[in-house]
N, C-alpha and C. Protein backbone atom coordinates (compact mmCIF):
# COMPACT_ATOMS: atom_id res chain seq x y z
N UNK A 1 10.78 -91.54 315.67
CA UNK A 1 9.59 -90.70 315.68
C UNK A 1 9.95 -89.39 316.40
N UNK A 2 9.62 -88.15 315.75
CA UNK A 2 10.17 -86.85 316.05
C UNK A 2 8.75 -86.38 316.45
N UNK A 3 8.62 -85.38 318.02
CA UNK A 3 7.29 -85.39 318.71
C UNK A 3 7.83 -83.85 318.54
N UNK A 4 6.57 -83.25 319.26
CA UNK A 4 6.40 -81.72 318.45
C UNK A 4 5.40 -81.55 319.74
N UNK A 5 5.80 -80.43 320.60
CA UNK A 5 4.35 -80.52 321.53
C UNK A 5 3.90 -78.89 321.85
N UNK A 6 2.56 -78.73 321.94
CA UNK A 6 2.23 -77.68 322.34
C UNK A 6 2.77 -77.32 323.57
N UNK A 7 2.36 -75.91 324.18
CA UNK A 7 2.59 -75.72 325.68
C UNK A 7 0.97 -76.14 326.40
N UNK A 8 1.29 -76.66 327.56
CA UNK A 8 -0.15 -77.14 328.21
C UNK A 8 -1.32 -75.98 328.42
N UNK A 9 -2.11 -76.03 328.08
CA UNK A 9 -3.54 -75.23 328.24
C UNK A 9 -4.67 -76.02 329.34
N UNK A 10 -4.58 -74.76 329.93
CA UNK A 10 -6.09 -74.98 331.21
C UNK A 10 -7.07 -74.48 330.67
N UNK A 11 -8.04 -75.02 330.71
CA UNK A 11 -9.62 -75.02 329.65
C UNK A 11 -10.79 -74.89 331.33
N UNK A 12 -11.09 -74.04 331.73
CA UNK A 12 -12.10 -73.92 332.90
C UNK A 12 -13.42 -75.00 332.46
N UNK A 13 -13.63 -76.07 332.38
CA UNK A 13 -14.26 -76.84 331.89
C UNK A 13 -13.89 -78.63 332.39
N UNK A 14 -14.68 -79.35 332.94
CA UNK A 14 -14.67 -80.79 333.17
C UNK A 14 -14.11 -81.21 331.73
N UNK A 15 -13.73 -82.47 331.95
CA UNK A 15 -13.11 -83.18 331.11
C UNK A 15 -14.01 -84.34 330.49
N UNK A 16 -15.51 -84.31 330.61
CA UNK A 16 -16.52 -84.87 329.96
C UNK A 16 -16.71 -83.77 328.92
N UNK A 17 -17.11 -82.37 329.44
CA UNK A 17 -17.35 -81.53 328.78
C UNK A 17 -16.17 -81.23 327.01
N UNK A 18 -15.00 -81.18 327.71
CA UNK A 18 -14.38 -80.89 326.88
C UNK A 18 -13.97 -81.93 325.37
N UNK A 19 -13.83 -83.45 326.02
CA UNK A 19 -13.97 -84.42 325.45
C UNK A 19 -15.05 -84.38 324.20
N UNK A 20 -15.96 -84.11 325.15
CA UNK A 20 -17.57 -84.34 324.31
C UNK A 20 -17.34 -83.45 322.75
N UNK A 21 -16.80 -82.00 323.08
CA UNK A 21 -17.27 -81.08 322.48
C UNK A 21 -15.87 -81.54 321.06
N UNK A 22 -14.29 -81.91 321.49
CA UNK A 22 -13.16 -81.84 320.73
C UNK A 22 -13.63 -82.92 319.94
N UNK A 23 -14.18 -84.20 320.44
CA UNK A 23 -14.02 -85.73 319.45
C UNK A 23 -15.08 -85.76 318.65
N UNK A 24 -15.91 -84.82 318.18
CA UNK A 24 -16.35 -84.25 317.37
C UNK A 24 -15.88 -82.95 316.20
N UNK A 25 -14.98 -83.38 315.27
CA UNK A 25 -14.22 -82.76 315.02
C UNK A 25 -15.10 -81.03 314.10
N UNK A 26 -16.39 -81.56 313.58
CA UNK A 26 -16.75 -80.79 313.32
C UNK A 26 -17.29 -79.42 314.00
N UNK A 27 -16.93 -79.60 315.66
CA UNK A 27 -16.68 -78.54 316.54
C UNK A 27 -15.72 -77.43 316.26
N UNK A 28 -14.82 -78.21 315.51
CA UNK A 28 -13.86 -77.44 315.39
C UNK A 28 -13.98 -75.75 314.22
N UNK A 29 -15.05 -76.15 313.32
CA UNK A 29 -15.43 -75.17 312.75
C UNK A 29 -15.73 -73.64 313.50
N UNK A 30 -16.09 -73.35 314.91
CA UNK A 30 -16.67 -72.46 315.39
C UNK A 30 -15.19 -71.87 316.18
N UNK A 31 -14.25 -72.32 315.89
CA UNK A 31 -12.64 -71.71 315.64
C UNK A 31 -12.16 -71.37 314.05
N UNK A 32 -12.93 -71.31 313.21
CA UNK A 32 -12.53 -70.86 312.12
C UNK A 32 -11.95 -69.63 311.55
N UNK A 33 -12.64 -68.69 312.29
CA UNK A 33 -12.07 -66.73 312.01
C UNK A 33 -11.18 -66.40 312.92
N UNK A 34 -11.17 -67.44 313.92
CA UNK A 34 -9.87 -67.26 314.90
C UNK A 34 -8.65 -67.47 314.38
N UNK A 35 -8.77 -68.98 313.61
CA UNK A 35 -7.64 -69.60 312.99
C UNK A 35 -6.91 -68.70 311.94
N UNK A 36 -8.13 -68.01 311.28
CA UNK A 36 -7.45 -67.39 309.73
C UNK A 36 -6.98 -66.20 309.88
N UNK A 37 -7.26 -65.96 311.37
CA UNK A 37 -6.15 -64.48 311.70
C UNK A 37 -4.42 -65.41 311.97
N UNK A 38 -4.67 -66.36 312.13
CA UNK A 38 -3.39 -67.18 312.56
C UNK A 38 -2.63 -67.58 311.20
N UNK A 39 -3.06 -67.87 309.65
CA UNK A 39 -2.41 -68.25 309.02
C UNK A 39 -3.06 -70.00 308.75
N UNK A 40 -4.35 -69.85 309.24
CA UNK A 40 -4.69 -71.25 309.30
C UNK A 40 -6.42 -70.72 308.28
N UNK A 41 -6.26 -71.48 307.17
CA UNK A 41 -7.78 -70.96 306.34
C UNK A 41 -8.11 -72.79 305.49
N UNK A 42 -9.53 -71.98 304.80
CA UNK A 42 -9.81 -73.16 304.42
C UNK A 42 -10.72 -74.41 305.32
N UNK A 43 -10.78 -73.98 306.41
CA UNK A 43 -10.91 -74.98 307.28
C UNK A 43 -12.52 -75.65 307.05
N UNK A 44 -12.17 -77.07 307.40
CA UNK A 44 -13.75 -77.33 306.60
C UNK A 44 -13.31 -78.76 307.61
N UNK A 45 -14.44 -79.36 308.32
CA UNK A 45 -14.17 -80.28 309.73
C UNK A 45 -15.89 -81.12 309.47
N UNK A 46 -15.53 -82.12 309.71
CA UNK A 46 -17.04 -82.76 310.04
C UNK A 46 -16.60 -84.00 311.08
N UNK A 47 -17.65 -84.38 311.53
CA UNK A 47 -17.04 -85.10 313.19
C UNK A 47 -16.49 -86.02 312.74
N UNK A 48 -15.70 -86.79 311.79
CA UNK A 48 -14.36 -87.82 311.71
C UNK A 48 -13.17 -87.14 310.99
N UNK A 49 -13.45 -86.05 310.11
CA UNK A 49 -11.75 -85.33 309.56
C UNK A 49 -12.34 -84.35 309.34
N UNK A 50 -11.11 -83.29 309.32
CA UNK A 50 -11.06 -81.93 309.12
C UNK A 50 -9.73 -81.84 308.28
N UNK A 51 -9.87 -80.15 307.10
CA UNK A 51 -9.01 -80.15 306.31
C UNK A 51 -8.99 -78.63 306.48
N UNK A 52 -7.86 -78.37 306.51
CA UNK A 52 -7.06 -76.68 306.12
C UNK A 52 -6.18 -76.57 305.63
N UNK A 53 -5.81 -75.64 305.43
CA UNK A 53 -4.54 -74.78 304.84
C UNK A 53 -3.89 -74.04 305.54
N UNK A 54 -2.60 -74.42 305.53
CA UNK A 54 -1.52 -73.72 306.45
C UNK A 54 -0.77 -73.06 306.00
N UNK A 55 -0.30 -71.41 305.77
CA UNK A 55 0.21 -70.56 305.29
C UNK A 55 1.53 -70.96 305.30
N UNK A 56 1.98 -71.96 306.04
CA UNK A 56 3.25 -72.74 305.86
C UNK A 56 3.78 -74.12 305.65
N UNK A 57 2.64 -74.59 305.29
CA UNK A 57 2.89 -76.19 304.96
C UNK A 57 1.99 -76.61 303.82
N UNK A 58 0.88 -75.51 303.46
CA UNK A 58 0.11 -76.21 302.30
C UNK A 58 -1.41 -76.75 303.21
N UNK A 59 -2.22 -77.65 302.06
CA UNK A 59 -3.12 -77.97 302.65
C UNK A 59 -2.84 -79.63 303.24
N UNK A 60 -3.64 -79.85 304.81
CA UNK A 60 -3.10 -80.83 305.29
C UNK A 60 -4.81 -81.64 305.74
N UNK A 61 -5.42 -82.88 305.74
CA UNK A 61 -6.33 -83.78 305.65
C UNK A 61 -6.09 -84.21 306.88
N UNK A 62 -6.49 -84.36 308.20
CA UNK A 62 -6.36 -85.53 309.24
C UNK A 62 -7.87 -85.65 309.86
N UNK A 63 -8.05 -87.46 309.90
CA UNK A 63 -8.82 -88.46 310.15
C UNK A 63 -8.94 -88.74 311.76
N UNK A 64 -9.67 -88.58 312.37
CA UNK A 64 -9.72 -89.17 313.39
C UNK A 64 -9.61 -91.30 312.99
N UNK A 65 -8.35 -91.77 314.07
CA UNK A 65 -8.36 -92.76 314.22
C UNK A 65 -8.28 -94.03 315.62
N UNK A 66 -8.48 -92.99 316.52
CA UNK A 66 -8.82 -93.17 318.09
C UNK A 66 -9.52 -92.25 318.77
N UNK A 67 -10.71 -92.82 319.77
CA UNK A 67 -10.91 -91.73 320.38
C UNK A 67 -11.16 -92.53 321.49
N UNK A 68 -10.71 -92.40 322.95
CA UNK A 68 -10.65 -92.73 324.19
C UNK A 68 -10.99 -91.44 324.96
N UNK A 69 -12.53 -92.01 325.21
CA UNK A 69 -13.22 -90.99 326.19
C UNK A 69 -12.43 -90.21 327.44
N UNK A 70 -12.72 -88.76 327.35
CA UNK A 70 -12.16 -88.17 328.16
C UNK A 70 -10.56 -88.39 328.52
N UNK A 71 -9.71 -88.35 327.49
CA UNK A 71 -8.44 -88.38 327.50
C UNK A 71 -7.69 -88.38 326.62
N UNK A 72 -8.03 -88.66 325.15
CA UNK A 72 -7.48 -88.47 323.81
C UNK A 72 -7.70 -88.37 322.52
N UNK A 73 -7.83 -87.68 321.28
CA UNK A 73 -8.40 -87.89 320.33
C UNK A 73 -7.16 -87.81 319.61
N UNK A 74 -7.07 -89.30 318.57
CA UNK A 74 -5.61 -89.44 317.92
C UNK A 74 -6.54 -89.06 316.12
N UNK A 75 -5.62 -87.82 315.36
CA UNK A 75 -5.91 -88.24 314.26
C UNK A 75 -4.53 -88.16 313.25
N UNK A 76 -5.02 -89.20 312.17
CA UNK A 76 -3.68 -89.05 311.16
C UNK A 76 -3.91 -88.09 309.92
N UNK A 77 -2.79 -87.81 309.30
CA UNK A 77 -3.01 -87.08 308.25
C UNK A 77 -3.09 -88.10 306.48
N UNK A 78 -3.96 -88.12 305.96
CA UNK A 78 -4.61 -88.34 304.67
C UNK A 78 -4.07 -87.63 303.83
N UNK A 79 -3.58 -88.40 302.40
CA UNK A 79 -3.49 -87.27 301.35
C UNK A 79 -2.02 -86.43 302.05
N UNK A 80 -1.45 -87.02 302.18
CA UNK A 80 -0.04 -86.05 302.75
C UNK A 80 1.13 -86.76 302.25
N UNK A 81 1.99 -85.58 302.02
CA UNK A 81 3.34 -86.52 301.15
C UNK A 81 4.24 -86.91 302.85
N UNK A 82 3.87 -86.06 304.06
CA UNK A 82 4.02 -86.45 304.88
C UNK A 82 3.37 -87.50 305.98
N UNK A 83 3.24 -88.16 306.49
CA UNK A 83 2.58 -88.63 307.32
C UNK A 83 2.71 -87.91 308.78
N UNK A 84 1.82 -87.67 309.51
CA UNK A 84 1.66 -86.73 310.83
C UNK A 84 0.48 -87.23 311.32
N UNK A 85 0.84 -87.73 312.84
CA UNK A 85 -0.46 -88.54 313.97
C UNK A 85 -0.27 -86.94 314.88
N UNK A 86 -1.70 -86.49 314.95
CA UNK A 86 -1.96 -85.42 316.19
C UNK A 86 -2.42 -86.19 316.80
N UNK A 87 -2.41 -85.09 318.15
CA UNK A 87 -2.94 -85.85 319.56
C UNK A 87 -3.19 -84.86 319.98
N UNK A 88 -4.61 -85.21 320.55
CA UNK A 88 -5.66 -84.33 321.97
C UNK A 88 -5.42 -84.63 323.33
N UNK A 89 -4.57 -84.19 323.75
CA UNK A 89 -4.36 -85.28 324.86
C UNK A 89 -5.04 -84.44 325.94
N UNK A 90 -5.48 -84.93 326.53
CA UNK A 90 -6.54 -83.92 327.67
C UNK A 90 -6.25 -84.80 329.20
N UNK A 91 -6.14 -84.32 330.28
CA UNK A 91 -6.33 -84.09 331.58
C UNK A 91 -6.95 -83.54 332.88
N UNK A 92 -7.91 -84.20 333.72
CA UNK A 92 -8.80 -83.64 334.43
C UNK A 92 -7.86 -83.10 335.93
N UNK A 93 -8.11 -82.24 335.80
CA UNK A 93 -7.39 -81.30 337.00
C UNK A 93 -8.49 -81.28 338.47
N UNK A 94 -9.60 -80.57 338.15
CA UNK A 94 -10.40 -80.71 339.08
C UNK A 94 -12.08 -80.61 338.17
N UNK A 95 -12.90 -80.88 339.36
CA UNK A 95 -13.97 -81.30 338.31
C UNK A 95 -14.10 -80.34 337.37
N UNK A 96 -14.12 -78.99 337.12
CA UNK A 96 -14.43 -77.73 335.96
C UNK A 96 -13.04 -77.61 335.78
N UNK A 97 -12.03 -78.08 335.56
CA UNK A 97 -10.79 -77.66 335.33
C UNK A 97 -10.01 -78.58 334.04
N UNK A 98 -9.50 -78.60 332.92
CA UNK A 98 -9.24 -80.13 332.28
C UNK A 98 -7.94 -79.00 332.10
N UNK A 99 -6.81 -79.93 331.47
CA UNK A 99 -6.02 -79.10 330.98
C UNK A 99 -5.42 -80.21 329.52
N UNK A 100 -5.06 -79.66 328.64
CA UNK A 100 -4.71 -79.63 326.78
C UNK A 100 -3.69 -79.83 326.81
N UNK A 101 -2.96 -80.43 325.92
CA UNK A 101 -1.70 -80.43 325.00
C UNK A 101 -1.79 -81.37 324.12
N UNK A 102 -1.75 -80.18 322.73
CA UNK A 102 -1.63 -80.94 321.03
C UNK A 102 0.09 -81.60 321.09
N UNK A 103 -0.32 -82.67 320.28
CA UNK A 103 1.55 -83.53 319.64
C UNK A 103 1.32 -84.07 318.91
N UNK A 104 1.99 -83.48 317.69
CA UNK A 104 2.04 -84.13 316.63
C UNK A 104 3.61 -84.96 316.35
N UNK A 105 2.98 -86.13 315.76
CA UNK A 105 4.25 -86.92 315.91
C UNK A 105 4.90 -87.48 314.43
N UNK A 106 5.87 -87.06 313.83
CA UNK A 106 6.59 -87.84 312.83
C UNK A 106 7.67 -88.43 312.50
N UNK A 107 7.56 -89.58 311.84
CA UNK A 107 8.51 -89.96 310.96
C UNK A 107 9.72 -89.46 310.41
N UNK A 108 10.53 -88.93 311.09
CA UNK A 108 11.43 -87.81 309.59
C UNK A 108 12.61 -88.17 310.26
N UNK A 109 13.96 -87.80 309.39
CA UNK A 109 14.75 -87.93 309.43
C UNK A 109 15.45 -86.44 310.29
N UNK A 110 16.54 -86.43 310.93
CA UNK A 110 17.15 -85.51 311.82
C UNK A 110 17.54 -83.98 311.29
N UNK A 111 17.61 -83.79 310.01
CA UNK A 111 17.70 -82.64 309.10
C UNK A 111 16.12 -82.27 309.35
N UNK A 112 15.35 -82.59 308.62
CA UNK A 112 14.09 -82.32 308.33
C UNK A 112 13.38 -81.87 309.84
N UNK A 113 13.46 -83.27 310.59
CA UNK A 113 13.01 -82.22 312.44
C UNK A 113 13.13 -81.15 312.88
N UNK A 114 14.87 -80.90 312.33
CA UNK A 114 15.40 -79.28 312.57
C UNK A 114 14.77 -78.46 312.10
N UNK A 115 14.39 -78.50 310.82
CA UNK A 115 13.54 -77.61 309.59
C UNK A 115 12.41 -77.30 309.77
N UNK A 116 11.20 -78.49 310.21
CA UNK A 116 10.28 -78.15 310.90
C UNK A 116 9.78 -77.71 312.23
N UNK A 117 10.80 -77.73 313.14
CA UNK A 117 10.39 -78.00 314.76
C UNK A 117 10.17 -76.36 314.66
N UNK A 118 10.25 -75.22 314.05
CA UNK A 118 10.04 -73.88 314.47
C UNK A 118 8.35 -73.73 313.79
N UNK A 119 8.35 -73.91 312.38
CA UNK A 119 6.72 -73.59 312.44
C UNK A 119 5.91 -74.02 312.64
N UNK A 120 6.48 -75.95 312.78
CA UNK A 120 5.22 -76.70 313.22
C UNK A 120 4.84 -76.11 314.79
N UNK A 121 6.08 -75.96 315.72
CA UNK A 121 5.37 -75.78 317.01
C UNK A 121 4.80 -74.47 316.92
N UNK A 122 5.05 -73.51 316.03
CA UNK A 122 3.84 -72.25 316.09
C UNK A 122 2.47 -72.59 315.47
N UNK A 123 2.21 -73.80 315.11
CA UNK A 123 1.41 -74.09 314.15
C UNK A 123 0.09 -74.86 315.30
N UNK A 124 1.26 -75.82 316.48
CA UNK A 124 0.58 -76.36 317.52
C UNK A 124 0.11 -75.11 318.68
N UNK A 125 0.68 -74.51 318.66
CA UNK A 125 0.60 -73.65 319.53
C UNK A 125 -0.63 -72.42 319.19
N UNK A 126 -0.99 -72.19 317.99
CA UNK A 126 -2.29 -71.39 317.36
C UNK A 126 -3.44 -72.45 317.92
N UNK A 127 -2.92 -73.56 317.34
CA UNK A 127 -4.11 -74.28 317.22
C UNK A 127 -4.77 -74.73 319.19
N UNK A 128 -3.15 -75.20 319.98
CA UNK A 128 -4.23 -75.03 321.23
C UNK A 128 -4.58 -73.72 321.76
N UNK A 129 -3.86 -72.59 321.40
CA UNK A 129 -5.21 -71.41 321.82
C UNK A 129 -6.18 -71.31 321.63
N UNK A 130 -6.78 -71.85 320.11
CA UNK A 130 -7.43 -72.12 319.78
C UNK A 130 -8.56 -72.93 320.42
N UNK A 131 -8.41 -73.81 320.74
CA UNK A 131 -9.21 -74.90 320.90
C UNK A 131 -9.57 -74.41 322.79
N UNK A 132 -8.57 -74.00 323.28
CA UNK A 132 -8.67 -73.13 324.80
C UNK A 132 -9.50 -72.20 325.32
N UNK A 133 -9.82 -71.70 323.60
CA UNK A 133 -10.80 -70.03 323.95
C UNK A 133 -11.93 -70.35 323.48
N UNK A 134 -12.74 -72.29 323.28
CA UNK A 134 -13.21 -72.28 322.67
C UNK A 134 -14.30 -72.43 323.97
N UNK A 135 -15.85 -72.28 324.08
CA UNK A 135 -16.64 -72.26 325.08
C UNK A 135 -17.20 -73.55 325.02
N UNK A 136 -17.34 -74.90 326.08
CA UNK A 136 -17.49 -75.77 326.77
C UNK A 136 -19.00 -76.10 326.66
N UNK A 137 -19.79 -74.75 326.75
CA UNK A 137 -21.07 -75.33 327.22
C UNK A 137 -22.08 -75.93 325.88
């Protein structure tokens, strides 16, 4: 299994708060005009899966298939010639403080890791700014 990780993000926000707002995936819509300056369109989310298009991978389907309050939201990807498990992995720093890091994790063989490890991690890395600049309340 080949892991892929964002850089960690501090979110000024409790880790109920933030929880609450991510494991609802259809939150994720109110990052949409952010995303499509990034190369990320299409985006269409309702609180168990969300689907976009990635200016470098095509369009990609993932399902929420765990969610453990205040600490992780695991989803897989649907409809993919790849298979790819993201992860929300969240951390409470101090009570208004949580801090982020997306990982997506695959299957692939040692050629293919090489091939992807440059746009997927720009791909993780849009997406937790994303989700960082997003407002809590």
């Amino acid at each position: 299994m080949t892991k892929y990780k964002s850089a960690v993000r501090t979110i000024p926000y409790g880790d109920t708060k933030v929880y609450a707002m991510l494991s609802d995936l259809s939150n994720l819509n109110k990052v949409k005009d952010f995303l499509a300056g990034q190369g990320i369109t299409n985006l269409v989310c309702d609180a168990d899966s969300c689907s976009m298009t990635l200016s470098t991978a095509g369009t990609l389907e993932f399902s929420v298939v765990e969610r453990t309050p205040c600490s992780s939201i695991k989803m897989k990807t649907s409809k993919a010639g790849l298979p790819v498990m993201m992860t929300i992995g969240l951390e409470p720093v101090a009570p208004n403080e949580t801090t982020m890091q997306i990982t997506a994790s695959l299957d692939i063989n040692p050629f293919m890791a090489s091939m992807l490890a440059a746009p997927l991690k720009e791909i993780l890395e849009r997406a937790a700014e994303a989700l960082a600049s997003l407002s809590y309340e």
